[in-house]
Protein backbone atom coordinates (compact mmCIF):
# COMPACT_ATOMS: atom_id res chain seq x y z
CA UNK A 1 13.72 53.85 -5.32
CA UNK A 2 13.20 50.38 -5.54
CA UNK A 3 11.06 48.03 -4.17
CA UNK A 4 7.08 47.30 -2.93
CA UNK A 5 4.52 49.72 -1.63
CA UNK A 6 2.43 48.79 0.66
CA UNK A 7 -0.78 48.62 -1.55
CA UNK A 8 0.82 46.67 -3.82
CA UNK A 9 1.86 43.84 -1.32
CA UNK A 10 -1.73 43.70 0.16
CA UNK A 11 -3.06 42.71 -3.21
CA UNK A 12 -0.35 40.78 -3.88
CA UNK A 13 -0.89 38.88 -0.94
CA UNK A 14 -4.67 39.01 -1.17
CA UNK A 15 -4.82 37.50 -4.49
CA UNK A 16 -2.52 35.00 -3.40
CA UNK A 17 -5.04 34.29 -0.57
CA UNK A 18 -7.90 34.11 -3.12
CA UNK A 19 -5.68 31.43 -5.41
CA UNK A 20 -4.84 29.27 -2.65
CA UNK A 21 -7.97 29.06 -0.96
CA UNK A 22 -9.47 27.80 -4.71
CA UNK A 23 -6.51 25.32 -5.43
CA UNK A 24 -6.40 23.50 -2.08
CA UNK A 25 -9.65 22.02 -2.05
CA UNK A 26 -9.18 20.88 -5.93
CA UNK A 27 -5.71 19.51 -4.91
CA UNK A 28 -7.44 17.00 -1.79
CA UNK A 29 -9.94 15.76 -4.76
CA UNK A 30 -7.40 15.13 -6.54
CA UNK A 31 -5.20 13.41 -3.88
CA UNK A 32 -8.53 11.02 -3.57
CA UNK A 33 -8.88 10.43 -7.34
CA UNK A 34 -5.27 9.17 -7.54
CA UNK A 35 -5.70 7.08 -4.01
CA UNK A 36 -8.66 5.35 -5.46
CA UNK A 37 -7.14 4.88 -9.37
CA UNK A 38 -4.50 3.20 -7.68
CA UNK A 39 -6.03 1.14 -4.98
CA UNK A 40 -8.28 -0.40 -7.87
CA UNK A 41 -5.40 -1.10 -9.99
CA UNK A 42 -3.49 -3.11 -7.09
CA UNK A 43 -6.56 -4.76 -7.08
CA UNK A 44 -6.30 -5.49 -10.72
CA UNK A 45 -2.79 -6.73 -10.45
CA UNK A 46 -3.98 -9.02 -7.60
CA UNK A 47 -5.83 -10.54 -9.92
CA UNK A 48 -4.11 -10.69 -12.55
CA UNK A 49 -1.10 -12.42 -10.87
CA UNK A 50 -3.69 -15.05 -9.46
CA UNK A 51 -5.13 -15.79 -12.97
CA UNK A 52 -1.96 -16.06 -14.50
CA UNK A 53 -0.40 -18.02 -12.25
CA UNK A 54 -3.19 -20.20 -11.89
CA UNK A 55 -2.63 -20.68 -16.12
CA UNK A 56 1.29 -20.97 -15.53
CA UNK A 57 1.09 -23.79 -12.54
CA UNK A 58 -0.89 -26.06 -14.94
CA UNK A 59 -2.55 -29.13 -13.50
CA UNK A 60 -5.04 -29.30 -11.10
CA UNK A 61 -3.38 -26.31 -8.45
CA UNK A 62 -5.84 -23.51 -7.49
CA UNK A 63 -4.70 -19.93 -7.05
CA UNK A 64 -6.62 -17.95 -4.68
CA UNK A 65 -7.32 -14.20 -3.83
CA UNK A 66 -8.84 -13.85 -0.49
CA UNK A 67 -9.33 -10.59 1.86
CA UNK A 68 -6.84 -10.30 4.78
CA UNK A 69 -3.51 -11.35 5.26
CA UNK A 70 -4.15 -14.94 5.95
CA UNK A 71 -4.71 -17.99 3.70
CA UNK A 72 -7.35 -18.87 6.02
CA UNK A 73 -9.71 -16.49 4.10
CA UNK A 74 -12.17 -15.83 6.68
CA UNK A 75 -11.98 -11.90 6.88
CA UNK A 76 -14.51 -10.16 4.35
CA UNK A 77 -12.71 -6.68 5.26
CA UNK A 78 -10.58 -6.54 1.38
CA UNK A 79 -9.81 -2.78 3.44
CA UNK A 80 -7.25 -4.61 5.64
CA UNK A 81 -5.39 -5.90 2.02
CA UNK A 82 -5.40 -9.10 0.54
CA UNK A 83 -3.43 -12.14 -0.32
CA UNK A 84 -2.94 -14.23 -3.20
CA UNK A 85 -1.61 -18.04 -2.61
CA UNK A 86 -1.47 -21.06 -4.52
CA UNK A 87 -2.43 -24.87 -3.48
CA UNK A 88 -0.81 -27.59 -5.28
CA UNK A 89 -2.32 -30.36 -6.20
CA UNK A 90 -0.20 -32.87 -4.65
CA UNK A 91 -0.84 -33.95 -1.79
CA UNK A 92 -4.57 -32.77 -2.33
CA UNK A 93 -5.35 -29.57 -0.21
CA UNK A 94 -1.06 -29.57 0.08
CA UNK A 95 0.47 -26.59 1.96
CA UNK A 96 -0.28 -23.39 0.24
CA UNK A 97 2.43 -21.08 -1.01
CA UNK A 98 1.61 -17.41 -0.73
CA UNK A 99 2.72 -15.49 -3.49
CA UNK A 100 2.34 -12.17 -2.84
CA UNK A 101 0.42 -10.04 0.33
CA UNK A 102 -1.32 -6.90 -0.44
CA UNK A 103 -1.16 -4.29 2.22
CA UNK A 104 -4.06 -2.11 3.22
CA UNK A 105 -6.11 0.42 1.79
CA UNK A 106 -5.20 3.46 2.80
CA UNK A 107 -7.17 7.13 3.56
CA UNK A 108 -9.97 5.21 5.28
CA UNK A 109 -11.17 3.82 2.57
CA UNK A 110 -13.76 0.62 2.56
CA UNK A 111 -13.56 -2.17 -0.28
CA UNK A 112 -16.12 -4.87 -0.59
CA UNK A 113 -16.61 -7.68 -3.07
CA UNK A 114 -19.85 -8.71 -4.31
CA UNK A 115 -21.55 -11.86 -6.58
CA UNK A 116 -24.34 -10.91 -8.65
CA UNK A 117 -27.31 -11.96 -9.17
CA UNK A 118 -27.73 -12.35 -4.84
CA UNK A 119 -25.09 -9.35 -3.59
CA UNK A 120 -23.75 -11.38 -0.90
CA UNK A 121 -20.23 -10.75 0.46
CA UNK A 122 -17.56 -12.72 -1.04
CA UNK A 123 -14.27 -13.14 0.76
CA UNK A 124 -11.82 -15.30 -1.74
CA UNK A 125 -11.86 -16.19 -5.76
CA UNK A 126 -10.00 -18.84 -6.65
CA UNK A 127 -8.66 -19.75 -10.43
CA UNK A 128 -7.82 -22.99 -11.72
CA UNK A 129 -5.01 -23.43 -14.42
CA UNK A 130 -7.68 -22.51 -17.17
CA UNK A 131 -7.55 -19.05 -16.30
CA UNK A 132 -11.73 -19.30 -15.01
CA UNK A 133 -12.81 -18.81 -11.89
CA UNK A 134 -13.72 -21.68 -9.67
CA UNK A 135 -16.67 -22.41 -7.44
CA UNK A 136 -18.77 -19.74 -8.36
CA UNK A 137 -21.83 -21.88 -7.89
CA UNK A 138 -24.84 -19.97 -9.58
CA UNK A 139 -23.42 -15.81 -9.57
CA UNK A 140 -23.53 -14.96 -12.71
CA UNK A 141 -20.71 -12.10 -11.95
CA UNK A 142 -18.90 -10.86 -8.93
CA UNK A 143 -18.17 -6.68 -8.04
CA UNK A 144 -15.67 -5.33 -6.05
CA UNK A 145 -16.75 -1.52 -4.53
CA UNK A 146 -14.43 0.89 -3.85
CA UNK A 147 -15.32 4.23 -1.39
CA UNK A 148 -13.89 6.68 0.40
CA UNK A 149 -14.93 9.45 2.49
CA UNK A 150 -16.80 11.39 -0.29
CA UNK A 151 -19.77 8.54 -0.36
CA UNK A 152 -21.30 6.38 -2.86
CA UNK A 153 -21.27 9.29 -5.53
CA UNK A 154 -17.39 8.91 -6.24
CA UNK A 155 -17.56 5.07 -5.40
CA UNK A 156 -15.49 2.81 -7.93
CA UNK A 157 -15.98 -0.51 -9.40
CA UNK A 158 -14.39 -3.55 -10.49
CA UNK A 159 -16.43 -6.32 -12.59
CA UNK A 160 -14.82 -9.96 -12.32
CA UNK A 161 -16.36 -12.43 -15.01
CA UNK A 162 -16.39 -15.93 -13.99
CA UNK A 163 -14.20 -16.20 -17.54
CA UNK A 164 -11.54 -14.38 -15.17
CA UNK A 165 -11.96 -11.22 -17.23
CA UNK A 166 -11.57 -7.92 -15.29
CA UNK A 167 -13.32 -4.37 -16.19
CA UNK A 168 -13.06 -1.73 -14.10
CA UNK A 169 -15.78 0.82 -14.27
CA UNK A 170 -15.56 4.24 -16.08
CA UNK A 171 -18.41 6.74 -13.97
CA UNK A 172 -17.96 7.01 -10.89
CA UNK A 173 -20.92 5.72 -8.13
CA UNK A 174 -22.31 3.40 -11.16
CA UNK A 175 -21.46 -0.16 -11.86
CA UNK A 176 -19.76 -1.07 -15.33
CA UNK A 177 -23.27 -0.96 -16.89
CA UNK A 178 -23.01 2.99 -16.27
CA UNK A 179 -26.66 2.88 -14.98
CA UNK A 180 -26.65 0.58 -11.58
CA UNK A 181 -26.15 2.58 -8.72
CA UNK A 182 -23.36 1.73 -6.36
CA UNK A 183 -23.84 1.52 -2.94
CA UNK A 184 -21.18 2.06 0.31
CA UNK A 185 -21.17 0.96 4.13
């Protein structure tokens, strides 16, 4: 005869039980590891494209990053996405030209931005045709923060020099330093 006894389908479906109730929870970590690698690189590529098309424009034209979907860059929330736009020069303060909207984070996730040395909110970075950020008055640095549901212990971040340099951090809940404690909402 052919086929299963009963004993042997009961452990067949018990281990299979046992497997599935270890991989499921390792598979939703990993779903949130990916979400967050590649919310911080859209970030990156945000901007990226503002510095370089800040260098690309030339002259005096300003490219700016700013939270929301609006040029008017009054939002703080970077959750709800963000938009990069440039201002020509001429007329001054001419009609801005968005160049690309950002959509929002997704899985609940929060993103702030930071400027070090006070850790005020920041809503917008803007780059001149140098490549360096603009008005960044006396921060020596600014950090964007990156959490989800699992708290400050799996938080990312993203270092912006006012050079325009970008680093994103390595250890999760810690700043780029490794030792500086991040903090979430």
């Amino acid at each position: 005869m052919r086929g299963f006894t009963l004993i042997e389908l009961v452990v067949t479906l018990s281990v299979a039980a046992i497997l599935a109730t270890i991989a499921v929870p390792n598979f939703e970590t990993a779903i949130q590891n990916n979400r967050q690698v590649a919310q911080i690189n859209a970030l990156v590529e945000a901007l990226s494209l503002a510095r370089s098309t800040a260098v690309k424009e030339g002259g005096s034209s300003t490219v700016t990053v700013c939270a929301g979907t609006s040029m008017s860059c009054t939002d703080t929330n970077w959750a709800d996405g963000w938009i990069v736009f440039s201002t020509p020069p001429n007329p001054p303060g001419g009609n801005p030209q968005a160049v690309r909207v950002f959509p929002a984070l997704s899985g609940g996730n929060t993103l702030t931005s930071h400027s070090q040395p006070s850790g005020s909110l920041v809503n917008s970075y803007s780059f001149s045709s140098s490549g360096l950020l603009s008005g960044t008055g006396s921060a020596s640095d600014f950090y964007f923060v990156l959490c989800d549901a699992r708290g400050s212990t799996m938080a990312r971040t993203l270092d912006l020099l006012p050079t325009g340099s970008i680093e994103a951090g390595q250890t999760p809940g810690y700043r780029i330093d490794g030792t500086t404690s991040l903090t979430c909402p």
